[in-house]
Protein backbone atom coordinates (compact mmCIF):
# COMPACT_ATOMS: atom_id res chain seq x y z
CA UNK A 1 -16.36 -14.92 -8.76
CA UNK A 2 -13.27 -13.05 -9.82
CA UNK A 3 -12.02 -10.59 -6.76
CA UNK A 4 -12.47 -6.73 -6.78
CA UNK A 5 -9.72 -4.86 -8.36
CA UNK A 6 -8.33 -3.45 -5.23
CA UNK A 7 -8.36 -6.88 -3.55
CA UNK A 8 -5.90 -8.02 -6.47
CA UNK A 9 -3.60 -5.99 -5.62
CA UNK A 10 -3.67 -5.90 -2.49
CA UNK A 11 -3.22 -9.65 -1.86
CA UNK A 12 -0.01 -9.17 -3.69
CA UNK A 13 1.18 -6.14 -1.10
CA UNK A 14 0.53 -8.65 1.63
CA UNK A 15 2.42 -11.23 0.04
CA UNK A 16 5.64 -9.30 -0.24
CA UNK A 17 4.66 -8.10 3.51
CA UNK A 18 5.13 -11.60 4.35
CA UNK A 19 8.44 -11.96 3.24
CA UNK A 20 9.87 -9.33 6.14
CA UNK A 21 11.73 -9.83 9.42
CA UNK A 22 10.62 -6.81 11.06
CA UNK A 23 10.45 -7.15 14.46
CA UNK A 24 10.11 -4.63 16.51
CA UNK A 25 8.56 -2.98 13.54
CA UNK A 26 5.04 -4.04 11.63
CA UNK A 27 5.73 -5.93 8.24
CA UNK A 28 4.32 -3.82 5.41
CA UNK A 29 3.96 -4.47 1.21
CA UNK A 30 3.18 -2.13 -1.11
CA UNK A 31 2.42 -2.15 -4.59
CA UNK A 32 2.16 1.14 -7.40
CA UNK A 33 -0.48 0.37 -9.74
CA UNK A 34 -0.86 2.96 -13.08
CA UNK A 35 -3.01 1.61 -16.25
CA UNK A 36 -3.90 -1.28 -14.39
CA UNK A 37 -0.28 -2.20 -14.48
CA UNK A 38 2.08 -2.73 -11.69
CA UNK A 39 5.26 -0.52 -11.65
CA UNK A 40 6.82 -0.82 -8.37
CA UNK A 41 6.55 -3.02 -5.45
CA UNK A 42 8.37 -3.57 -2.51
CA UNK A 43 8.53 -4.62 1.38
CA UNK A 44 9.57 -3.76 4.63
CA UNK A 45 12.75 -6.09 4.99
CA UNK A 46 13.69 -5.73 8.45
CA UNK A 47 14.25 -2.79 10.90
CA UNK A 48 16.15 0.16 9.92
CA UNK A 49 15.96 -0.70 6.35
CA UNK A 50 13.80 1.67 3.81
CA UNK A 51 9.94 1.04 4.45
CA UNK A 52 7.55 -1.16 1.33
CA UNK A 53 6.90 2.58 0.51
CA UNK A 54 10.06 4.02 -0.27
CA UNK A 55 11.31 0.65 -2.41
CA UNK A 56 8.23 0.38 -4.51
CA UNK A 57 8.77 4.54 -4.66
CA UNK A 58 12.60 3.87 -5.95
CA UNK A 59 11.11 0.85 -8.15
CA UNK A 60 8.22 2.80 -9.75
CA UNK A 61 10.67 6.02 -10.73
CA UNK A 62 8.72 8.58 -12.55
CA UNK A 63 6.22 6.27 -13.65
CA UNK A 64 4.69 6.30 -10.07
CA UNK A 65 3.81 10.10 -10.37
CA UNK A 66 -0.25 9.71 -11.12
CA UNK A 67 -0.39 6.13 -9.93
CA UNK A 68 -2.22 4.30 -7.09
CA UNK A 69 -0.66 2.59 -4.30
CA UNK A 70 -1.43 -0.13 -2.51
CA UNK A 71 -0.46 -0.46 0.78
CA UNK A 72 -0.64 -3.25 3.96
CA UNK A 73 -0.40 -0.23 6.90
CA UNK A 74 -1.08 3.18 6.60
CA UNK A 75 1.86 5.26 6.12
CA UNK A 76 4.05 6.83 8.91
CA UNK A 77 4.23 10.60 9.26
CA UNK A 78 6.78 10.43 11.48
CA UNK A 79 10.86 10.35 11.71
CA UNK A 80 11.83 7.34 13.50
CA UNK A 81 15.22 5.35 11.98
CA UNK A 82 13.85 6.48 8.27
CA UNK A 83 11.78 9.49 6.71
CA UNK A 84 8.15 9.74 7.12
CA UNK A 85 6.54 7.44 4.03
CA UNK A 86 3.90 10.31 3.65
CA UNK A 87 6.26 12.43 2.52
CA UNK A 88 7.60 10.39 0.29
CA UNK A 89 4.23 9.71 -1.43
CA UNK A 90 3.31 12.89 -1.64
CA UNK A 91 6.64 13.97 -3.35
CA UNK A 92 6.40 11.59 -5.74
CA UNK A 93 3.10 12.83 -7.16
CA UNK A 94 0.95 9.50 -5.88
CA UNK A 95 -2.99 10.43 -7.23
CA UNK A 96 -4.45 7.44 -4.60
CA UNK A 97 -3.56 5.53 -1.67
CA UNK A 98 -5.37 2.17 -1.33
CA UNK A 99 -4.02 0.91 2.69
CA UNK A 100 -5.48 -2.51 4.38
CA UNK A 101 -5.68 -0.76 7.62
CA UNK A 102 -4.84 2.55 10.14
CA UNK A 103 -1.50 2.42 12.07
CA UNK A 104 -2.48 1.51 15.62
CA UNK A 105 0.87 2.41 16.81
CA UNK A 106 -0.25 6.23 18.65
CA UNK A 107 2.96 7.72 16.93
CA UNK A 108 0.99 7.33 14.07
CA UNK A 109 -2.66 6.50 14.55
CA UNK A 110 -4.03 8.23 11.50
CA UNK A 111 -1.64 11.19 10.83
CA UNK A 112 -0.77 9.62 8.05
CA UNK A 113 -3.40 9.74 5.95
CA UNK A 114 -4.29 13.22 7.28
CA UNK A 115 -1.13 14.05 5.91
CA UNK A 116 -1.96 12.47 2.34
CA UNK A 117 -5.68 13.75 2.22
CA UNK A 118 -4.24 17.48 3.29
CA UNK A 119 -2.03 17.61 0.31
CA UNK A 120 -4.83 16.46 -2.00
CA UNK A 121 -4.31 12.75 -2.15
CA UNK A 122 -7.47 10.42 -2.09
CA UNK A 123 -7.19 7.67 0.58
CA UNK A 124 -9.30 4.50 1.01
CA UNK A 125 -9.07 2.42 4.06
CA UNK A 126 -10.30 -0.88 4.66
CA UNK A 127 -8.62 -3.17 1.93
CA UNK A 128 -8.36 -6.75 3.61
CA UNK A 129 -8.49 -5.17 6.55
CA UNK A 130 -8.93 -8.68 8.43
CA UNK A 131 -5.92 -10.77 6.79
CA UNK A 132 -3.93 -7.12 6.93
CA UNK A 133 -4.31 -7.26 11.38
CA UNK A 134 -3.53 -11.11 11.43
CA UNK A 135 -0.77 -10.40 9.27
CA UNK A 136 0.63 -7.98 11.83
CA UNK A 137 -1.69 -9.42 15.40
CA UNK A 138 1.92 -8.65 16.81
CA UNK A 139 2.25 -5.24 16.48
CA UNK A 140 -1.13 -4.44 16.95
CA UNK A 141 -1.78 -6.25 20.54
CA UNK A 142 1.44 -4.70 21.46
CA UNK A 143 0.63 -0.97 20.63
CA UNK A 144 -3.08 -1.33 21.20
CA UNK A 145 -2.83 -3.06 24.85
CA UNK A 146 1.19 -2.54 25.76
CA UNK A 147 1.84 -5.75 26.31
CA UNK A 148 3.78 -8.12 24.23
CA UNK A 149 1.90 -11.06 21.97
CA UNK A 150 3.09 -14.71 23.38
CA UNK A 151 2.68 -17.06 20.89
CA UNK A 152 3.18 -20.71 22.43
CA UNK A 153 5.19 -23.60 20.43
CA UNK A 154 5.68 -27.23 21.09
CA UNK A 155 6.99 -29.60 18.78
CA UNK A 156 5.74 -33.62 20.22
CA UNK A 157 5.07 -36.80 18.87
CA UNK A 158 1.29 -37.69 17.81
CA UNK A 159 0.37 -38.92 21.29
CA UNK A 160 1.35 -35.73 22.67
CA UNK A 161 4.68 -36.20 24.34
CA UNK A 162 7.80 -33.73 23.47
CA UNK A 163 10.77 -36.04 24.52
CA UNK A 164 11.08 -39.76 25.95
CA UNK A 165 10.87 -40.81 29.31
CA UNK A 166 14.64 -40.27 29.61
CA UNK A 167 14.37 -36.92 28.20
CA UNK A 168 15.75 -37.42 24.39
CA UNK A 169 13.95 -34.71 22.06
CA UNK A 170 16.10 -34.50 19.17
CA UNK A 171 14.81 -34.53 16.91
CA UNK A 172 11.20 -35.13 16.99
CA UNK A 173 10.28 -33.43 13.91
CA UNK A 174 11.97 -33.50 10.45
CA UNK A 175 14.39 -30.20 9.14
CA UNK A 176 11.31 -28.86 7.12
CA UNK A 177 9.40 -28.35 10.40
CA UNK A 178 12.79 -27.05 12.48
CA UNK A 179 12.83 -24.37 8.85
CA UNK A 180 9.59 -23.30 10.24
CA UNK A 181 10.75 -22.50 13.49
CA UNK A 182 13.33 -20.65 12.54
CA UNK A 183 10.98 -18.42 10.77
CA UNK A 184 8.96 -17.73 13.77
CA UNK A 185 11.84 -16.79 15.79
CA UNK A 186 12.71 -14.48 13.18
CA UNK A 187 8.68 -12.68 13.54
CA UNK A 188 9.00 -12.38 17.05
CA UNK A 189 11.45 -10.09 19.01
CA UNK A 190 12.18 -12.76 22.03
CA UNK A 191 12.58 -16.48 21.92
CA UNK A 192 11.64 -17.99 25.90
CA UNK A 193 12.15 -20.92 27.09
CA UNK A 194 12.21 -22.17 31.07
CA UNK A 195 15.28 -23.82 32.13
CA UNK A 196 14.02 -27.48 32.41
CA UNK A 197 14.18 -27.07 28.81
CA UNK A 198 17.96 -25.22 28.92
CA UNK A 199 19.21 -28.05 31.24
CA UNK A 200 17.63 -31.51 29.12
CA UNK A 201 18.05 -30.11 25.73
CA UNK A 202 21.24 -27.17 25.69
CA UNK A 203 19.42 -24.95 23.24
CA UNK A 204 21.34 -22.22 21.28
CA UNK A 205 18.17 -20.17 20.39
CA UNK A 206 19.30 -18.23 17.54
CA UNK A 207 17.60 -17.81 14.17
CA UNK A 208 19.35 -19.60 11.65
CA UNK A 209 17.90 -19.41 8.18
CA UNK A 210 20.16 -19.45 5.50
CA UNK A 211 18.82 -17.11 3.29
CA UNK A 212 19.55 -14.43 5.74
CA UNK A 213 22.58 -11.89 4.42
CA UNK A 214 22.90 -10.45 8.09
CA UNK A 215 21.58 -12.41 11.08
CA UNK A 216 18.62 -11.59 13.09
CA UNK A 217 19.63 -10.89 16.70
CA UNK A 218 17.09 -12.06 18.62
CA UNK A 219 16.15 -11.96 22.73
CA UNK A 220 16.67 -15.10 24.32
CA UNK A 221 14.92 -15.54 27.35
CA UNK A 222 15.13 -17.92 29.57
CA UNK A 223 12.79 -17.81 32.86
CA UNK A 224 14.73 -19.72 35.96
CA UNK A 225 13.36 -18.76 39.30
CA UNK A 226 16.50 -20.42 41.20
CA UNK A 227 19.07 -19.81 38.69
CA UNK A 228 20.07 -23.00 38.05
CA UNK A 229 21.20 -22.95 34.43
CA UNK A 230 23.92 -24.63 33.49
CA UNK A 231 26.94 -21.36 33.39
CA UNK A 232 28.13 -23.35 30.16
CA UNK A 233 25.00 -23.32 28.31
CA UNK A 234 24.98 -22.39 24.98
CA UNK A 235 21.83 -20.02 25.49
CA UNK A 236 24.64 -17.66 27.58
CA UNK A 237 27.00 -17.10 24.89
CA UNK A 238 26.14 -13.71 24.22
CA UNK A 239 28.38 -13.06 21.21
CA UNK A 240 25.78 -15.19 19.67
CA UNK A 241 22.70 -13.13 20.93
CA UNK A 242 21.54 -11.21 23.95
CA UNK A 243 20.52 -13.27 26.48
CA UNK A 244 18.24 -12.10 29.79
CA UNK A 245 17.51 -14.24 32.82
CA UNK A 246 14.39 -13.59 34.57
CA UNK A 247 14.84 -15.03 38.35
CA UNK A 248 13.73 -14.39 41.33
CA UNK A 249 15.53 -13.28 44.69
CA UNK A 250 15.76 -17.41 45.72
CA UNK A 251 18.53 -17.34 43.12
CA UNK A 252 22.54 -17.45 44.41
CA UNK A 253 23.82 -13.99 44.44
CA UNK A 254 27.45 -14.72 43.50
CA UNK A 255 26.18 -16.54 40.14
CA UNK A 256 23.84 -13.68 39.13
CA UNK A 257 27.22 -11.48 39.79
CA UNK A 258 29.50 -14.03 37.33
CA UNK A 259 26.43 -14.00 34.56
CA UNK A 260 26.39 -10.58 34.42
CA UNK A 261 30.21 -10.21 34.23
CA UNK A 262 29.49 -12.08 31.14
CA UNK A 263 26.95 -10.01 29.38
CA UNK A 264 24.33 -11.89 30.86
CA UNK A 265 21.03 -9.80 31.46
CA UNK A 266 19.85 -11.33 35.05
CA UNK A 267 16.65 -9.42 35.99
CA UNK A 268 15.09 -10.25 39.23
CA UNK A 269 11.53 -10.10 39.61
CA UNK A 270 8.74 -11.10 41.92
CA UNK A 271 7.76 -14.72 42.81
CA UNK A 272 4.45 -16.45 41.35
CA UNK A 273 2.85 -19.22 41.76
CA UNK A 274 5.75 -22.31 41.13
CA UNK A 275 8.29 -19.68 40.31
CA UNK A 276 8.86 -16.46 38.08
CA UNK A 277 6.02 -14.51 37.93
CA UNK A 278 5.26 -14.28 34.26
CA UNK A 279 3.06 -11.26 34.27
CA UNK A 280 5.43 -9.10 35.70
CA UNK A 281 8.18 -10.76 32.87
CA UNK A 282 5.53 -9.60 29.99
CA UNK A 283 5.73 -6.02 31.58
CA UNK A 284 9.40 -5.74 32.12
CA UNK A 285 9.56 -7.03 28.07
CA UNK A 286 7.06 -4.61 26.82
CA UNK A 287 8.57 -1.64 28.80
CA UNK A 288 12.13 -2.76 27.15
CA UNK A 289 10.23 -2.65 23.47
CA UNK A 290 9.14 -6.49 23.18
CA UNK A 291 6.09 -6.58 20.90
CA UNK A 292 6.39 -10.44 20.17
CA UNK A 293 7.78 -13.68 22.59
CA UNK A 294 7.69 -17.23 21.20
CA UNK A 295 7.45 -19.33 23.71
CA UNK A 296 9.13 -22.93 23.06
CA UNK A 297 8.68 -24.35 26.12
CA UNK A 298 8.52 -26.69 28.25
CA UNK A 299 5.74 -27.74 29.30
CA UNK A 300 5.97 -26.52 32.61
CA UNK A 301 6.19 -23.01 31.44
CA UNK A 302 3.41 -23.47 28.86
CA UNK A 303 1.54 -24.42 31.63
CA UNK A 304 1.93 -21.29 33.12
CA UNK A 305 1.59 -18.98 30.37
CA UNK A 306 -1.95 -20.32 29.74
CA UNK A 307 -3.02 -20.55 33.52
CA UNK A 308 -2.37 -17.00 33.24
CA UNK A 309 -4.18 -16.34 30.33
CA UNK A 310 -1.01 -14.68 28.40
CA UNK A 311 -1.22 -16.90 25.70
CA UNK A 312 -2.24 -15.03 22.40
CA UNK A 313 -1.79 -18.07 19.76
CA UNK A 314 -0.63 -21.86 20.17
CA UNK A 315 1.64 -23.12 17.02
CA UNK A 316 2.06 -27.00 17.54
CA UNK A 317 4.24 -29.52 15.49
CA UNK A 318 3.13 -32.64 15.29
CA UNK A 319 5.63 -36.12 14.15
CA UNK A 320 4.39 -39.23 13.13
CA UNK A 321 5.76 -41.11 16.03
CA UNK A 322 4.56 -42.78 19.10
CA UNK A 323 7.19 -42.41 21.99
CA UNK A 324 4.61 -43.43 24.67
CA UNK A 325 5.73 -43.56 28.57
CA UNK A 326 3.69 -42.78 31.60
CA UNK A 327 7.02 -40.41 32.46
CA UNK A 328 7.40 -38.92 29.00
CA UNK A 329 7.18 -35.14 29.09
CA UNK A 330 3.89 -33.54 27.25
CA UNK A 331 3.85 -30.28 26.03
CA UNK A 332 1.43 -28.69 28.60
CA UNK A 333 2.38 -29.99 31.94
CA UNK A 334 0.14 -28.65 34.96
CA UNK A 335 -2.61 -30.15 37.12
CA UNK A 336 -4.54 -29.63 34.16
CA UNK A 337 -8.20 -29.49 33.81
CA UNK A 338 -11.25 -31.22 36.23
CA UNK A 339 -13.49 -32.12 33.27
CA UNK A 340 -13.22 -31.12 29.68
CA UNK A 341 -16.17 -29.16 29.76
CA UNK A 342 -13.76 -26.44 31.47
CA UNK A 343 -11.09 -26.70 29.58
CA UNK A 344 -9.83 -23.95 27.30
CA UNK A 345 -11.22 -23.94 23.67
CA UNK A 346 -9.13 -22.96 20.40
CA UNK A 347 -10.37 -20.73 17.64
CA UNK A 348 -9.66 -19.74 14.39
CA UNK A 349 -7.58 -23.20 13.37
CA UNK A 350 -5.99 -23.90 11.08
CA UNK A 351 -2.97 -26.93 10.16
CA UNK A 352 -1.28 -27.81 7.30
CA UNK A 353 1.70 -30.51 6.18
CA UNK A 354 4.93 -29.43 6.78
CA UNK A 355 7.12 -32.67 4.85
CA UNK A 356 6.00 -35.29 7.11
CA UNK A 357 4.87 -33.54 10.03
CA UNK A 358 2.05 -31.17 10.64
CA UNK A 359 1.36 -27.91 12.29
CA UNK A 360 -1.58 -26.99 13.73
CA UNK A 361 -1.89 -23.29 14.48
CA UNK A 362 -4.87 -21.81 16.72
CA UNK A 363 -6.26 -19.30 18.97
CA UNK A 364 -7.63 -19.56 22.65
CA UNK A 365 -10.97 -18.24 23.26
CA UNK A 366 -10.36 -16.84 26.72
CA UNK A 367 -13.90 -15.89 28.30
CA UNK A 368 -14.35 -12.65 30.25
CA UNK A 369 -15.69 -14.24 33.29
CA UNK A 370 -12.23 -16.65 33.72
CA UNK A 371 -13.96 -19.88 33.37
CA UNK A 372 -10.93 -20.88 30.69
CA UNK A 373 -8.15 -19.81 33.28
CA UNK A 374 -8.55 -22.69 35.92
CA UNK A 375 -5.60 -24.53 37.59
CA UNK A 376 -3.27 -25.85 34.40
């Protein structure tokens, strides 16, 4: 059955959407639609650069004056590093707005289209709503809950393990996969890591993708309750990207002193349970502006992060390898479950081939009475 009208066009404003590095900010597409033609479209490309609106505006020229638009998000009203998109629709004489979904940052939070609807403009929301909030799950658990979306990543051999039993990892998984990677880093504002994996694998943590004309500077975190990272480790050069250490007060006061000479951020926070607590780490993000943290590890950490419950959506790599080994790291470490009938349950799956390897991508079903947050 061919798809409604609106849905046409509105699959192709999320498919530019997708093509934005926009953390801290939602990614957005929008397309301008007159005589059931397009004549503008354009995206969000990354913060601080002119919203989807304004470049399918620019695009579109006069020709967008009677037109409809199409839109992922609903328009801001509000000044922030650009003009208020509302405006800008307005001025240009748009007759309809189509948009996937409301803003839920409060900033915005339907003044937007009260702003299009008071200067005459018909709005209709509700467009793909569903693949519109997936599209942006981000943004919206951060400004709907204030606290940042962790998305957890492991790349491991089929039988589970992420590096042999004398801790070799590299590389596991073939460049398309790593490609991948890269991209996430790119959607999320933070890239975390614990320092098991800092010390056995030196990590850089940047986002490297070539198509990139200005690179994307992204949080590294690394989460080291003694502060025993190497001072030479790649993941401190801070010319590369800013870097912040979350340890605790068991770490040595003259090295937090050094780091921070250095550019290092060293915040100290309270214990938990084997080290940093990682609830009070997601607050001190969010209150700093962190919608999105990938986690990558290890599995120590990943442990953690889903014994607390913080874990919002699980993106594993799998190779087509056995490395084996009673002492080979896996990529959820822990105590682990009693009996699987406890054990935490994934949603909304989905994998596909990557070159040789695969990714599986999925969501945990955490239950309201705790029975998935047992001793990992």
């Amino acid at each position: 059955m061919k798809a409604p009208y609106e849905e046409i066009f509105m699959r192709r404003a999320l498919a530019l959407a997708k093509r934005g590095f926009t953390a801290p900010n939602p990614m957005v597409g929008a397309v301008l639609v007159k005589d059931g033609r397009i004549v503008g479209e354009g995206y969000h490309r990354r913060a601080g650069m002119p919203h989807a609106e304004v470049e399918a505006l620019r695009r579109a020229g006069e020709q967008a004056r009677g037109a409809t638009l199409y839109v992922t998000l609903e328009p801001c009203s509000h000044w922030g590093r650009t003009p208020p998109c509302a405006d800008a629709i307005i001025e240009a004489g748009v007759r309809c707005v189509y948009a996937a979904m409301q803003d839920p940052n409060p900033l915005v939070a339907g003044r937007g289209f009260a702003r299009l609807r008071e200067a005459g403009i018909e709005v209709q929301v509700g467009t793909l709503e569903a693949q519109a909030r997936q599209l942006n799950e981000i943004f919206v658990k951060y400004h709907t809950t204030g606290m940042p979306f962790v998305t957890a990543k492991a790349a491991m051999s089929l039988d589970g393990k992420i590096a042999t039993h004398t801790g070799d990892s590299k590389w596991i998984t073939d460049e398309p996969a790593r490609r991948v990677v890269h991209r996430l880093r790119a959607r999320h504002d933070a890239v975390m890591v614990g320092v098991g994996t800092v010390l056995r694998d030196d990590p850089l943590l940047t986002v490297r993708l070539p198509r990139l004309k200005h690179p994307l500077r992204r949080l590294r975190v690394v989460v080291d309750s003694r502060l025993r990272c190497l001072e030479e480790a790649q993941v401190l050069r801070v010319e590369e990207a800013p870097t912040l250490i979350a340890t605790t007060e068991a770490a040595p006061l003259d090295k937090a002193a050094r780091l921070r000479e250095r550019g290092v951020e060293v915040v100290v926070l309270p214990a938990g349970e084997g080290g940093v607590d990682l609830c009070a780490l997601m607050r001190t993000l969010a209150e700093r502006g962190v919608t999105g943290v990938l986690c990558e590890g290890g599995g120590t950490l990943l442990a953690s992060l889903f014994a607390q419950r913080l874990v919002d959506k699980v993106v594993f790599f799998y190779a087509p390898r056995i490395l084996g080994g009673r002492e080979a790291p896996t990529a959820v470490e822990g105590a682990g479950f009693s009996c699987v009938e406890e054990s935490l349950r994934l949603d909304r799956v989905y994998w596909r081939r990557i070159g040789r390897d695969l990714m599986v991508q999925a969501y945990p079903v955490w239950e309201p009475d705790g029975t998935c947050s047992p001793a990992l």
